[in-house]
PDB file of N, CA and C in Angstrom:
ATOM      1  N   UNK A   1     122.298  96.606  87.308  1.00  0.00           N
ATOM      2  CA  UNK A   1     123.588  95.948  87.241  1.00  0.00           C
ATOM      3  C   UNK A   1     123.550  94.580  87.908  1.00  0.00           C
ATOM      4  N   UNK A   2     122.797  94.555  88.803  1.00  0.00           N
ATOM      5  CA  UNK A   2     122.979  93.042  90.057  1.00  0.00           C
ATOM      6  C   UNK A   2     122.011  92.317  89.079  1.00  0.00           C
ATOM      7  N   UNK A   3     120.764  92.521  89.003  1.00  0.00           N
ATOM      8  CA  UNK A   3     119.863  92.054  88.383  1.00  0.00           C
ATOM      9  C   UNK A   3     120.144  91.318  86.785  1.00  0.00           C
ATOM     10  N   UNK A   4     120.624  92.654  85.799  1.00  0.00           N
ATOM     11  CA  UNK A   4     120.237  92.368  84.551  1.00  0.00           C
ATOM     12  C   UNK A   4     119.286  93.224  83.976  1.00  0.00           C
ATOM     13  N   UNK A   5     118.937  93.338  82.581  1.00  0.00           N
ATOM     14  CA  UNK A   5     118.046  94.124  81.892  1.00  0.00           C
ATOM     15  C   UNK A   5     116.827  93.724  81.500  1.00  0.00           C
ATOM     16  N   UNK A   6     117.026  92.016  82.000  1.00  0.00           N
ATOM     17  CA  UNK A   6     115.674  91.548  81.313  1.00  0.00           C
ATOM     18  C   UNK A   6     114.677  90.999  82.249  1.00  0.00           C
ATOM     19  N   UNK A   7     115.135  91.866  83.235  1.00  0.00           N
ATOM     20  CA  UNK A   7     113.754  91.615  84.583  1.00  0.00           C
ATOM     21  C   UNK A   7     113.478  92.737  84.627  1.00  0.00           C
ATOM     22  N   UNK A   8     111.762  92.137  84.970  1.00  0.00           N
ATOM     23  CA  UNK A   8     110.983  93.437  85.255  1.00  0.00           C
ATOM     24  C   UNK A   8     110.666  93.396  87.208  1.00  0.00           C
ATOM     25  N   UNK A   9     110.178  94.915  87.046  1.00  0.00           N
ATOM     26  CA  UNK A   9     110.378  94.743  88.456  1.00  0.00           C
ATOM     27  C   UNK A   9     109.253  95.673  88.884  1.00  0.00           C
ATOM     28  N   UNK A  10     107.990  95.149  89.449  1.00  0.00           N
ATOM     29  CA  UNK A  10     106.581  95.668  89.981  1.00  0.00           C
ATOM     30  C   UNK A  10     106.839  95.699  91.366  1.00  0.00           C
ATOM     31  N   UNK A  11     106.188  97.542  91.250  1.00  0.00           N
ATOM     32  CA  UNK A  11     105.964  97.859  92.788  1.00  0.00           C
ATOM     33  C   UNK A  11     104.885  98.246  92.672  1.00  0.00           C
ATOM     34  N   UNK A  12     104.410  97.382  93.799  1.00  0.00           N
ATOM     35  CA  UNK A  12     102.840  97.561  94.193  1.00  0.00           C
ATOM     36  C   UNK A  12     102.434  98.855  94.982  1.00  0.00           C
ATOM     37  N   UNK A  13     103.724 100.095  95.520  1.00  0.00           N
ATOM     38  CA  UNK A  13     103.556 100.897  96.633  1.00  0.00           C
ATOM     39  C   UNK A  13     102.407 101.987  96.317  1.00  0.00           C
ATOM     40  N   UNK A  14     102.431 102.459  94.427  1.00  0.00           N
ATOM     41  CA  UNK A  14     101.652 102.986  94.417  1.00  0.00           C
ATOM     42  C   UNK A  14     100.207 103.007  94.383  1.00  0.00           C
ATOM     43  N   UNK A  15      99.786 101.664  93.755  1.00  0.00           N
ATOM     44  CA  UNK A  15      98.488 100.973  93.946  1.00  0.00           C
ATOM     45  C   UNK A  15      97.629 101.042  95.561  1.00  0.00           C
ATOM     46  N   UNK A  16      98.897 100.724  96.498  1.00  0.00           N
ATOM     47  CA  UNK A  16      98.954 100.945  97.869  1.00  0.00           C
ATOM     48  C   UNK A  16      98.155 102.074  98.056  1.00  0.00           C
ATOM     49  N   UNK A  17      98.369 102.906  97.804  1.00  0.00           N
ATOM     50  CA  UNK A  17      98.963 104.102  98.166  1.00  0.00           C
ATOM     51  C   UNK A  17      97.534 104.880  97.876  1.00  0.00           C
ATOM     52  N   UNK A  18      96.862 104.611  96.722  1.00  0.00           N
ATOM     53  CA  UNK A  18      95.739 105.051  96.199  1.00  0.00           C
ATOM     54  C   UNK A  18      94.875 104.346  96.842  1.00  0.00           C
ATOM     55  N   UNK A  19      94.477 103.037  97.096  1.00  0.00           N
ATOM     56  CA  UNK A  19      93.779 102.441  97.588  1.00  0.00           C
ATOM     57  C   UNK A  19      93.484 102.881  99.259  1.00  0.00           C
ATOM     58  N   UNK A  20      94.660 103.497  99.777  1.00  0.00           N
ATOM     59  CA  UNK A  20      94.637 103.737 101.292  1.00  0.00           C
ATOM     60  C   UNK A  20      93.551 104.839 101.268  1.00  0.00           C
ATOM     61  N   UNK A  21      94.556 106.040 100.134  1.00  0.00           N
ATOM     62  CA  UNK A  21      93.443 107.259 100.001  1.00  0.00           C
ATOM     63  C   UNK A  21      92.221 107.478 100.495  1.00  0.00           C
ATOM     64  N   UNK A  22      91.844 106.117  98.973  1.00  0.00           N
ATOM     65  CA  UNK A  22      90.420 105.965  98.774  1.00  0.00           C
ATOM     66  C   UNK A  22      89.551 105.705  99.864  1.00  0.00           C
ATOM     67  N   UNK A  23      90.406 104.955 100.746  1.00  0.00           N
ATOM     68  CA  UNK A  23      89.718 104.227 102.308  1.00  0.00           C
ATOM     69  C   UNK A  23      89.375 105.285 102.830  1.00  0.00           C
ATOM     70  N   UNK A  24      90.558 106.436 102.767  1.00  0.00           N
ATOM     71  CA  UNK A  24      90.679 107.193 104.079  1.00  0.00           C
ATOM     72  C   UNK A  24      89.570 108.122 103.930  1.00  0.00           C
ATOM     73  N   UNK A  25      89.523 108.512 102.416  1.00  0.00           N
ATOM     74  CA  UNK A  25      88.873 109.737 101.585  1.00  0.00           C
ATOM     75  C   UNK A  25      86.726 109.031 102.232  1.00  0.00           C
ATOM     76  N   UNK A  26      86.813 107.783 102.030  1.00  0.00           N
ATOM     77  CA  UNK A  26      85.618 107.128 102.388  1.00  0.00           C
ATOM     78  C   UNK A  26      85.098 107.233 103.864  1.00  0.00           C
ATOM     79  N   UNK A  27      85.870 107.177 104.706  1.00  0.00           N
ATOM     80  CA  UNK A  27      86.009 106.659 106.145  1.00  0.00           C
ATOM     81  C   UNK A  27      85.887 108.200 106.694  1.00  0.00           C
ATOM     82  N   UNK A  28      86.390 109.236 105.686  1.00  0.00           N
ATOM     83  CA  UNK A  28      86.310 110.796 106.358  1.00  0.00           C
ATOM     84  C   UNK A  28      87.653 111.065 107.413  1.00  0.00           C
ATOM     85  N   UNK A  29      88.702 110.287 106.807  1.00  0.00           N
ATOM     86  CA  UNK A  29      89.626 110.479 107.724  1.00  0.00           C
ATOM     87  C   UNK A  29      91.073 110.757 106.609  1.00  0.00           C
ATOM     88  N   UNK A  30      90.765 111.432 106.004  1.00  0.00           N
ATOM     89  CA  UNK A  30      91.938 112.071 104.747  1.00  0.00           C
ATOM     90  C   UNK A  30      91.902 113.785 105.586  1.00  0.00           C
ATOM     91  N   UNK A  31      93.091 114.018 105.984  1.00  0.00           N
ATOM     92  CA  UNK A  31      93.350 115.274 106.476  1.00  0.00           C
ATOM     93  C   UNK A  31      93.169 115.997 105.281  1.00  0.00           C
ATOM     94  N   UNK A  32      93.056 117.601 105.483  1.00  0.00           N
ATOM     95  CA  UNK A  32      93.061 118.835 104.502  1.00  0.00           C
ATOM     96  C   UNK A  32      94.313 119.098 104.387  1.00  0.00           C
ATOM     97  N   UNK A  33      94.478 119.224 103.262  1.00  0.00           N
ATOM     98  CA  UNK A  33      95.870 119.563 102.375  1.00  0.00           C
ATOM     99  C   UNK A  33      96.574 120.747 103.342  1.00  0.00           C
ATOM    100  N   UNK A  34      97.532 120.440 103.779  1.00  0.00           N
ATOM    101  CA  UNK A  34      98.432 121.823 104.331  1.00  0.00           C
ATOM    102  C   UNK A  34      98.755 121.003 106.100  1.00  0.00           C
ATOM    103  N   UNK A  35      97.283 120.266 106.635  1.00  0.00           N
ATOM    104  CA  UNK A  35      97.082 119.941 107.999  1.00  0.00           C
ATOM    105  C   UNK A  35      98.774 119.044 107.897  1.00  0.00           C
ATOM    106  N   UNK A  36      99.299 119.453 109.166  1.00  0.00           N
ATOM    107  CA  UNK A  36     100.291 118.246 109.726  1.00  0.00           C
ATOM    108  C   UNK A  36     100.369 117.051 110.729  1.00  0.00           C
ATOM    109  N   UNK A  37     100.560 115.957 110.224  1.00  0.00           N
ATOM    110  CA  UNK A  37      99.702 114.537 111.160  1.00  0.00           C
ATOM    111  C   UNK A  37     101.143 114.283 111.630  1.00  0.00           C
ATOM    112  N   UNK A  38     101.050 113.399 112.217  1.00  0.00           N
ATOM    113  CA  UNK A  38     102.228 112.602 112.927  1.00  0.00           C
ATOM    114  C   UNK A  38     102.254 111.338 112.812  1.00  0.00           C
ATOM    115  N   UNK A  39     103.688 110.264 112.959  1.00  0.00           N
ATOM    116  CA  UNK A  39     103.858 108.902 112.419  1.00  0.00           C
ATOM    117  C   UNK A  39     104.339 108.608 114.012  1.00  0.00           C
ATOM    118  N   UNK A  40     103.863 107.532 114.554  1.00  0.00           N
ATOM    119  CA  UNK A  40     104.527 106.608 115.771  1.00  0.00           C
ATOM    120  C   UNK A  40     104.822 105.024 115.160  1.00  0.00           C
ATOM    121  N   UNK A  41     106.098 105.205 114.928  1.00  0.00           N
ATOM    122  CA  UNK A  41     106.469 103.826 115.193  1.00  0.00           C
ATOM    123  C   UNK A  41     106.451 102.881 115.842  1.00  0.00           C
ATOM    124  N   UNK A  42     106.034 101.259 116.087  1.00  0.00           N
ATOM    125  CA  UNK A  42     106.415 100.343 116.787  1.00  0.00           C
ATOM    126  C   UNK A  42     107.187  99.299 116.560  1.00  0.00           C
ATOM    127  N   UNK A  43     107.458  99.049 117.788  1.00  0.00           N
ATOM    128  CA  UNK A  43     108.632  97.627 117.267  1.00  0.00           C
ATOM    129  C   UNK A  43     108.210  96.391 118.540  1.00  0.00           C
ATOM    130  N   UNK A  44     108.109  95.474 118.373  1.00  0.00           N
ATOM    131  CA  UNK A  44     108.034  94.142 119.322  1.00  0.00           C
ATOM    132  C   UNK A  44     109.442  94.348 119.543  1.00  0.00           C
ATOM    133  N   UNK A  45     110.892  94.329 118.951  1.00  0.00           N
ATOM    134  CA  UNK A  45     112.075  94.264 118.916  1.00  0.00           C
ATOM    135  C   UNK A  45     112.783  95.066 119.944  1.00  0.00           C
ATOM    136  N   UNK A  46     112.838  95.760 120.827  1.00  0.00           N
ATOM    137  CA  UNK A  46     112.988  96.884 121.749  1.00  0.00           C
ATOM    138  C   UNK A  46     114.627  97.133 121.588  1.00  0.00           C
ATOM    139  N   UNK A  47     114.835  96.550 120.597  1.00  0.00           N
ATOM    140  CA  UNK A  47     116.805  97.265 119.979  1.00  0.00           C
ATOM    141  C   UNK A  47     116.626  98.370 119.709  1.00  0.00           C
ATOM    142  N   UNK A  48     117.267  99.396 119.754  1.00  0.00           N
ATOM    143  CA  UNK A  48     117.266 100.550 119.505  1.00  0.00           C
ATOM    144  C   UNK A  48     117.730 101.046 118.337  1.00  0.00           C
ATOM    145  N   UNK A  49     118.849 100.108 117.852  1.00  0.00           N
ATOM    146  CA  UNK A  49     119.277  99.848 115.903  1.00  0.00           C
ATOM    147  C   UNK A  49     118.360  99.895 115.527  1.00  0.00           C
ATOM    148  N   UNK A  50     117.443  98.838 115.840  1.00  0.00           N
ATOM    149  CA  UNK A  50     115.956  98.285 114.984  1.00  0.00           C
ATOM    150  C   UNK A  50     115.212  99.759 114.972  1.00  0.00           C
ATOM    151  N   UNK A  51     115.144 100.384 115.822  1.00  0.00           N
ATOM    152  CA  UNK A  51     114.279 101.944 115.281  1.00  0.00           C
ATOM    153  C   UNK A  51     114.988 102.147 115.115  1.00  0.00           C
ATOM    154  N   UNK A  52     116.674 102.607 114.903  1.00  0.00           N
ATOM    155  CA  UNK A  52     116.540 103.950 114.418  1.00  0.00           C
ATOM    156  C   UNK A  52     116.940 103.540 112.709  1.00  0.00           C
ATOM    157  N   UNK A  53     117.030 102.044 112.486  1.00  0.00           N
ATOM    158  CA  UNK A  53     117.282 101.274 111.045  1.00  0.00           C
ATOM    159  C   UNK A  53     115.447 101.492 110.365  1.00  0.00           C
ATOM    160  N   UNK A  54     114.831 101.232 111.271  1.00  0.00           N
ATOM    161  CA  UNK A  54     113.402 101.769 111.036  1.00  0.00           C
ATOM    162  C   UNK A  54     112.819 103.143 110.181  1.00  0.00           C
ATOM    163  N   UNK A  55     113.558 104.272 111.542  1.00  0.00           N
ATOM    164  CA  UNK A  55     113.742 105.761 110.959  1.00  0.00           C
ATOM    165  C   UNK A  55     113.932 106.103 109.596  1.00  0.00           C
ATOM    166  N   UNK A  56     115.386 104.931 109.572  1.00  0.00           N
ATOM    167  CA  UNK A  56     116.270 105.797 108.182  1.00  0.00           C
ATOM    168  C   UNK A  56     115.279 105.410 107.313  1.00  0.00           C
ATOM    169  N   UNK A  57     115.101 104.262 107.048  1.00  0.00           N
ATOM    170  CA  UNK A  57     114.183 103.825 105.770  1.00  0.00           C
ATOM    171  C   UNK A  57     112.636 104.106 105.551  1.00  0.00           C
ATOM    172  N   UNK A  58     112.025 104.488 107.115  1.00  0.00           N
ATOM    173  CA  UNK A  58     110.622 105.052 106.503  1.00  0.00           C
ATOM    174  C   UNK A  58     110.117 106.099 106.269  1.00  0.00           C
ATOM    175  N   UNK A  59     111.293 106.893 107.144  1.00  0.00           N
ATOM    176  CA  UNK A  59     110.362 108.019 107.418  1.00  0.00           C
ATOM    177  C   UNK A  59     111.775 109.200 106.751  1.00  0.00           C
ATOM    178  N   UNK A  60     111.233 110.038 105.684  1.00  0.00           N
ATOM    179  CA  UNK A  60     112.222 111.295 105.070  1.00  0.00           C
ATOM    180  C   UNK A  60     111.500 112.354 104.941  1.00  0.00           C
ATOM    181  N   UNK A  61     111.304 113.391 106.347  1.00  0.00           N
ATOM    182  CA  UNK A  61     110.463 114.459 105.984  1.00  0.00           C
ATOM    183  C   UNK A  61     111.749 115.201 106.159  1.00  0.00           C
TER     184      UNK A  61
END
């Protein structure tokens, strides 16, 4: 609607996403399917909005 119909619109996240794999799958650092890892956030910003505006948008387990 904001945009229009006649733009296209490339996301690179999954390309990302495979490529990390591949690193990780190389490097021997791709956990086994089921294992549970953990995410630490940082911020230079020490607002506390700024994480938890951080939270909402990266992280949805």
């Amino acid at each position: 609607k904001v945009i229009g119909h006649d733009v296209k619109i490339y996301d690179g996240g999954e390309g990302t996403a495979r490529q990390l794999q591949r690193r990780l799958k190389r490097d021997r650092l791709l956990r086994k399917s089921g294992e549970h890892g953990q995410v630490e956030m940082m911020n230079t910003l020490k607002e506390e909005n700024i994480m938890n505006l951080s939270h909402k948008l990266l992280i949805k387990i």
